[in-house]
Protein backbone atom coordinates (compact mmCIF):
# COMPACT_ATOMS: atom_id res chain seq x y z
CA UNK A 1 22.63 -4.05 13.92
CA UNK A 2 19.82 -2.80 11.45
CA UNK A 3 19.10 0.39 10.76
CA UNK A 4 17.25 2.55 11.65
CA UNK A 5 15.51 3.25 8.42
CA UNK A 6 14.41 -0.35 8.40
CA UNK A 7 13.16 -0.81 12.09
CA UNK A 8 10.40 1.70 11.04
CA UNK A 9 9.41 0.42 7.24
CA UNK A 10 9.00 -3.10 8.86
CA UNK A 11 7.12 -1.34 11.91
CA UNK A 12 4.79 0.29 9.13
CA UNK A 13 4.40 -2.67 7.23
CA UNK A 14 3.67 -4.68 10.17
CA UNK A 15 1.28 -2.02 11.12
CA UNK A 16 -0.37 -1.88 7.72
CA UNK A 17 -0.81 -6.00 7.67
CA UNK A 18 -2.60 -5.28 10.90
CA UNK A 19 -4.91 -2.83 9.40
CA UNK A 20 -5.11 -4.81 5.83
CA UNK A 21 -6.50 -7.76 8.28
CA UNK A 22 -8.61 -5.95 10.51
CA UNK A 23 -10.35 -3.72 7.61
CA UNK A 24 -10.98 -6.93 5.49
CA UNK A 25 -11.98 -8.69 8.64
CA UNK A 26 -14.92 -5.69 8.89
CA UNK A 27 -16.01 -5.16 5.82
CA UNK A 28 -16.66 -8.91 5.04
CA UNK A 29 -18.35 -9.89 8.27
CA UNK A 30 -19.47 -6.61 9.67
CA UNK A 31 -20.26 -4.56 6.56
CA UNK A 32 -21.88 -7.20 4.23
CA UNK A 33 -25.48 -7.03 4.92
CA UNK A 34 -25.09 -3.24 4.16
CA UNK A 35 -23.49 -2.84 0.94
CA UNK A 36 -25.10 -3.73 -2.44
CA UNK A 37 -23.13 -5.70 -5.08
CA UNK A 38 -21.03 -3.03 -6.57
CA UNK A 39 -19.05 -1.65 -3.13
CA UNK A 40 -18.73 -4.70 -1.74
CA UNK A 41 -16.55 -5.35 -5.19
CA UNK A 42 -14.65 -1.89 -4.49
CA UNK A 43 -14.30 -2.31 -1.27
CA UNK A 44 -12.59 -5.84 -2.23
CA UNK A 45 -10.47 -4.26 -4.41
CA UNK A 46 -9.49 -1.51 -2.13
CA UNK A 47 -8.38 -4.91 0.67
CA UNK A 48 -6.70 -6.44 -2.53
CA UNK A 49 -4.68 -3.27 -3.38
CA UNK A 50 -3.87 -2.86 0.04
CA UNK A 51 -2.68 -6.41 0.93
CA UNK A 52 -0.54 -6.71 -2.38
CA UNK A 53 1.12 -3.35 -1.28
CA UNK A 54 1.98 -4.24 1.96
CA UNK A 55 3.41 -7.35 0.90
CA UNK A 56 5.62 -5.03 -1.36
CA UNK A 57 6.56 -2.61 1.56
CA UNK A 58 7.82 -5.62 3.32
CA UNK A 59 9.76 -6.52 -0.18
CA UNK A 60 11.19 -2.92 -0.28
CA UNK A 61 12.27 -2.98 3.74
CA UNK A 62 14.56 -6.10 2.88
CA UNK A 63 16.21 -4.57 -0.04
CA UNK A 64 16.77 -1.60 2.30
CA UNK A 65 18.64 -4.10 4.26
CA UNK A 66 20.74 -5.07 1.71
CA UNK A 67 21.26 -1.35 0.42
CA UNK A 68 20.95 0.67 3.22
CA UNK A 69 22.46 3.82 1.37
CA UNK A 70 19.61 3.52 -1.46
CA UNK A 71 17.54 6.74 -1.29
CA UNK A 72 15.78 5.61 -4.30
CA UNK A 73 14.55 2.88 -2.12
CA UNK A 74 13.67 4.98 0.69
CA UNK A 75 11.68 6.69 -1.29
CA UNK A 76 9.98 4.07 -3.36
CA UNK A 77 8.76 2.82 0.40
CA UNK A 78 7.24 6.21 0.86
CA UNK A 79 5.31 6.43 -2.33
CA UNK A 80 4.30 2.57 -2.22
CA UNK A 81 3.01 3.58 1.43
CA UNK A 82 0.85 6.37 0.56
CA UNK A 83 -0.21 5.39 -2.80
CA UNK A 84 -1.63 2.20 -1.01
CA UNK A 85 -3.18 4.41 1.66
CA UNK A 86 -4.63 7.14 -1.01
CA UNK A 87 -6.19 4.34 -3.20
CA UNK A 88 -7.88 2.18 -0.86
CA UNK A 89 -9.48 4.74 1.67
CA UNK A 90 -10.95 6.61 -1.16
CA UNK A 91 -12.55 3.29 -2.52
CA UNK A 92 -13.38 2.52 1.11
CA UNK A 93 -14.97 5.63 1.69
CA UNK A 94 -16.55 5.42 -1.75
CA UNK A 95 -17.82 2.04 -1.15
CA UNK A 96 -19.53 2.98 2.02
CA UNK A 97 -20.53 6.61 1.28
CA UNK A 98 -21.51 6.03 -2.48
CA UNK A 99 -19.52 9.77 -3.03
CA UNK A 100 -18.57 9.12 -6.32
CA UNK A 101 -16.29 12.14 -6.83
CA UNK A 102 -13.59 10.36 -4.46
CA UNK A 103 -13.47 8.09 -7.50
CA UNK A 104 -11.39 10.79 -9.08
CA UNK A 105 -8.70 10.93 -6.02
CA UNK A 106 -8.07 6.91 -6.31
CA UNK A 107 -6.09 7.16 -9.81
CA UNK A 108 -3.56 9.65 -7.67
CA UNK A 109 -2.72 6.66 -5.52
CA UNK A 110 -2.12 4.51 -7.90
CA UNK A 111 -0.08 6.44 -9.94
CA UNK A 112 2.24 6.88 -6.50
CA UNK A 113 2.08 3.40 -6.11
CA UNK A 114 3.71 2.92 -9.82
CA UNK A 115 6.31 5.74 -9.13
CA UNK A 116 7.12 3.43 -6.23
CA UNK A 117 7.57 0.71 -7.83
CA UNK A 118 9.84 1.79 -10.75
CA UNK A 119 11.89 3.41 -7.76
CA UNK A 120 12.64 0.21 -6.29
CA UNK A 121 13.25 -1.08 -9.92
CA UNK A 122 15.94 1.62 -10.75
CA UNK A 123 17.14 1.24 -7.19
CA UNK A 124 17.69 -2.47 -7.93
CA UNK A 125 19.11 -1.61 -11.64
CA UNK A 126 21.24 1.09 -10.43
CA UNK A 127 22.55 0.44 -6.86
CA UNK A 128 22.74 -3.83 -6.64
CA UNK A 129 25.87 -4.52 -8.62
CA UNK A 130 26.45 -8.23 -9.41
């Protein structure tokens, strides 16, 4: 039996594939023909971001599998999750509303995607003994 915890971070991270597909799906066949050069390169980068992160909340749900008692990677999953979702709407919004100022907000999410990240590493570090 799994837990709990890890029925819904491989619900979101199904869920965020879905969206990951269906937002990279739009903006290269529906969205082309209206953005110029530059935001069709940030709104790449915002699908890139996205996709890599998702990947990585599926990474983190298995490891919550094998240490179901890890609240450091509990957490991680929650700041990988909305780090991904702060950085790429604001360059998806950016990229189709030119509102440069939300520039400033997509450094935030990456910085939660990093704490994330060295979550899961101290998680491994700390909680998977050998």
């Amino acid at each position: 039996m799994v837990s709990k915890d890890l029925r819904v971070f491989l619900m979101i991270a199904s869920f965020m594939m879905v969206l990951n597909i269906s937002i990279g799906a739009f903006g290269a066949h529906g969205l082309k023909p209206y953005l110029d050069e530059y935001s069709i390169l940030i709104y790449t980068k915002a699908v890139s971001y996205s996709f890599y992160n998702t990947l990585g909340l599926f990474a983190i749900s298995f490891m919550v599998y094998v240490l179901p008692n890890s609240s450091k990677l509990k957490k991680s999953f929650y700041f990988v999750l909305s780090g991904t979702l702060i950085f790429s709407f604001s360059l998806y919004i950016l990229a189709l509303s030119k509102t440069m100022w939300l520039g400033a907000i997509t450094p935030i999410g990456g910085t939660l995607m990093i704490i994330g990240w060295i979550l899961a590493f101290i998680a491994i570090y700390k909680d998977l003994k050998a």
